[in-house]
C-alpha atoms as a PDB file:
ATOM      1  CA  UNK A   1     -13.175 -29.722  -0.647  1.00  0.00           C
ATOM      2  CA  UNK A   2     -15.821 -28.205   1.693  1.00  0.00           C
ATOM      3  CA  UNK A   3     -15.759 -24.701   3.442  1.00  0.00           C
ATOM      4  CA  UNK A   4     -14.644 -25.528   6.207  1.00  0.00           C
ATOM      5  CA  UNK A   5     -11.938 -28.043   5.203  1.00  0.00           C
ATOM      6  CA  UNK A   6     -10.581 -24.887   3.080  1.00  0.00           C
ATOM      7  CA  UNK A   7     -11.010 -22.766   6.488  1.00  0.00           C
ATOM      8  CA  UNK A   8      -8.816 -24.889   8.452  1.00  0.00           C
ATOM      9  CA  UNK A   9      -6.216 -24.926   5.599  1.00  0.00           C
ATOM     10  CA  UNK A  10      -5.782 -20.619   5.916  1.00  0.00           C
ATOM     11  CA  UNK A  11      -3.592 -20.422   8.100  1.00  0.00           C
ATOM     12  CA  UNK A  12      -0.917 -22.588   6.150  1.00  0.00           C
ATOM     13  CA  UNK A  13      -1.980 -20.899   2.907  1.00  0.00           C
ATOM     14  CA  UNK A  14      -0.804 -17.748   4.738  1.00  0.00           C
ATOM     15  CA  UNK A  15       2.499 -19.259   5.758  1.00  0.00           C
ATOM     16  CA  UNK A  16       3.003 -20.795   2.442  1.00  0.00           C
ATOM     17  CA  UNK A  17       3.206 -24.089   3.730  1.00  0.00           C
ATOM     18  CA  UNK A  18       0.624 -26.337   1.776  1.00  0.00           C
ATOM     19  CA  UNK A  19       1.415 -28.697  -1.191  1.00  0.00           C
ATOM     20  CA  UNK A  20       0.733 -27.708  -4.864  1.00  0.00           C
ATOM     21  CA  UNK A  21      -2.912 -29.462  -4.541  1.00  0.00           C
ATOM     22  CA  UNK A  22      -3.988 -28.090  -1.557  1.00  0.00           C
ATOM     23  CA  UNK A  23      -2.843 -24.858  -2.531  1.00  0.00           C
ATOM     24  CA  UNK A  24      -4.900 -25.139  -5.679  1.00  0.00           C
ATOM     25  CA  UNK A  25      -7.743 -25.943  -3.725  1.00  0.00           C
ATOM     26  CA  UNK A  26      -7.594 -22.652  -1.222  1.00  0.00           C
ATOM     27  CA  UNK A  27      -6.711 -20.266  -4.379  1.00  0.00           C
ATOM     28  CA  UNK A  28     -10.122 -21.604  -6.311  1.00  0.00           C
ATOM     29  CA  UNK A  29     -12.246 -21.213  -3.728  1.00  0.00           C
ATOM     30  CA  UNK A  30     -11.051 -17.744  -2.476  1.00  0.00           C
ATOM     31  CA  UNK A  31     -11.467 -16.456  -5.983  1.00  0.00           C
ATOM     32  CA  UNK A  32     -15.381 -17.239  -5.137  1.00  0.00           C
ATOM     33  CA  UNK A  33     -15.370 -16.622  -1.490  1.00  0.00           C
ATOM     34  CA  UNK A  34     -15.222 -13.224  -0.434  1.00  0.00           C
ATOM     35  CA  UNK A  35     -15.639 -14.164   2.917  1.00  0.00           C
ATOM     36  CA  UNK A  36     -12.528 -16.729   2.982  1.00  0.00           C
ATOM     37  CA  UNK A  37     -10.817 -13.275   1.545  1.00  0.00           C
ATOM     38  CA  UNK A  38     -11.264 -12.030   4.857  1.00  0.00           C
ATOM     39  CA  UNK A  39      -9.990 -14.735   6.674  1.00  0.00           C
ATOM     40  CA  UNK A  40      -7.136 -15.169   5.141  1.00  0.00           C
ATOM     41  CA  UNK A  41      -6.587 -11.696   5.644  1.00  0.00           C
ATOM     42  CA  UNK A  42      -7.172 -11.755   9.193  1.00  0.00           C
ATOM     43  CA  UNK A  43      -4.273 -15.343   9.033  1.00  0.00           C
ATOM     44  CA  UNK A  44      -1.942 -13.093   7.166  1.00  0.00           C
ATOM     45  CA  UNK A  45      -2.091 -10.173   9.722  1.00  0.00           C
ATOM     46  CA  UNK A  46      -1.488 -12.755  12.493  1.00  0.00           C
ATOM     47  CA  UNK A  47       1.341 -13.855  10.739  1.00  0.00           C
ATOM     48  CA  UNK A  48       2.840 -10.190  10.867  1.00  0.00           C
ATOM     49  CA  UNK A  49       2.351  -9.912  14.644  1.00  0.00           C
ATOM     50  CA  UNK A  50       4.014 -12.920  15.703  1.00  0.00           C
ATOM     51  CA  UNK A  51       6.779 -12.484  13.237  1.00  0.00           C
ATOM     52  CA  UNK A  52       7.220  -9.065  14.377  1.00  0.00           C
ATOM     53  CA  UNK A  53       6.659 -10.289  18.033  1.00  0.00           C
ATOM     54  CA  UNK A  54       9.355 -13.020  17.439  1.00  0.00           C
ATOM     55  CA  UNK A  55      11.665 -10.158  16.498  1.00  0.00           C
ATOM     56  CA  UNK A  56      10.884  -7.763  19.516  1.00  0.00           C
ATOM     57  CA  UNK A  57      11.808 -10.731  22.126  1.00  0.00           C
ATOM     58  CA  UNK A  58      14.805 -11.359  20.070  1.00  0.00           C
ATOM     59  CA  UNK A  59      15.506  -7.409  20.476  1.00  0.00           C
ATOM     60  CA  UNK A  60      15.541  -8.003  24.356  1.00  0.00           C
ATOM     61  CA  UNK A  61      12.463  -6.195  24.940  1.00  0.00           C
ATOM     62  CA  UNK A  62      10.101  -7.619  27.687  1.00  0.00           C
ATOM     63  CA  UNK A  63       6.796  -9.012  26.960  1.00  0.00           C
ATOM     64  CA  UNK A  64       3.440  -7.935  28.133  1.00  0.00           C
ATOM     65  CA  UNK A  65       3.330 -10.861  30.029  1.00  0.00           C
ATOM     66  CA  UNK A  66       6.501  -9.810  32.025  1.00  0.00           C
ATOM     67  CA  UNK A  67       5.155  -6.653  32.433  1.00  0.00           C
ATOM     68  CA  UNK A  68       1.646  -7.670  33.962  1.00  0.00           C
ATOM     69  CA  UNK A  69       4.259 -10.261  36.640  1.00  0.00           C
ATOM     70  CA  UNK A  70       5.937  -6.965  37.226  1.00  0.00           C
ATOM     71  CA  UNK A  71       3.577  -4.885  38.487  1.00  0.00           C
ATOM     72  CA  UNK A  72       1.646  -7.530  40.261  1.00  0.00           C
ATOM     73  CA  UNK A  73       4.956  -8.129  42.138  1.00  0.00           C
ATOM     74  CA  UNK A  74       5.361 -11.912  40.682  1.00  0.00           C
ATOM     75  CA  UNK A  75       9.288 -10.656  39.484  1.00  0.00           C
END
């Protein structure tokens, strides 16, 4: 698998959604990639923001978006 085939896979390694071979594939080549560490670090914080923005809408908090329609009178 190239680089960027294994790039395009991070995000679903981060959400634990691949299959046992592709999984196999992203684990070998981030034990040689420090770079493709990163990445997947930056997939797995992206993870954590949208779960945790998930939750705050589910709180019945309003989004940023609501609040930019708010003040520009659009509510």
């Amino acid at each position: 698998m190239t680089v960027n085939e294994i790039r395009e896979l991070l995000p679903f390694f981060a959400a634990n959604s691949l299959q046992a071979a592709e999984r196999d594939a992203v684990e070998e080549a981030l034990e040689n990639s420090e770079e493709l560490r990163k990445e997947l670090e930056f997939w797995r914080h992206a993870k954590h923001a949208t779960l945790i923005n998930a939750e705050t809408r589910a709180e019945g908090h309003v989004s940023s978006v609501q609040i930019v329609d708010y003040a520009r009178g659009a509510i």
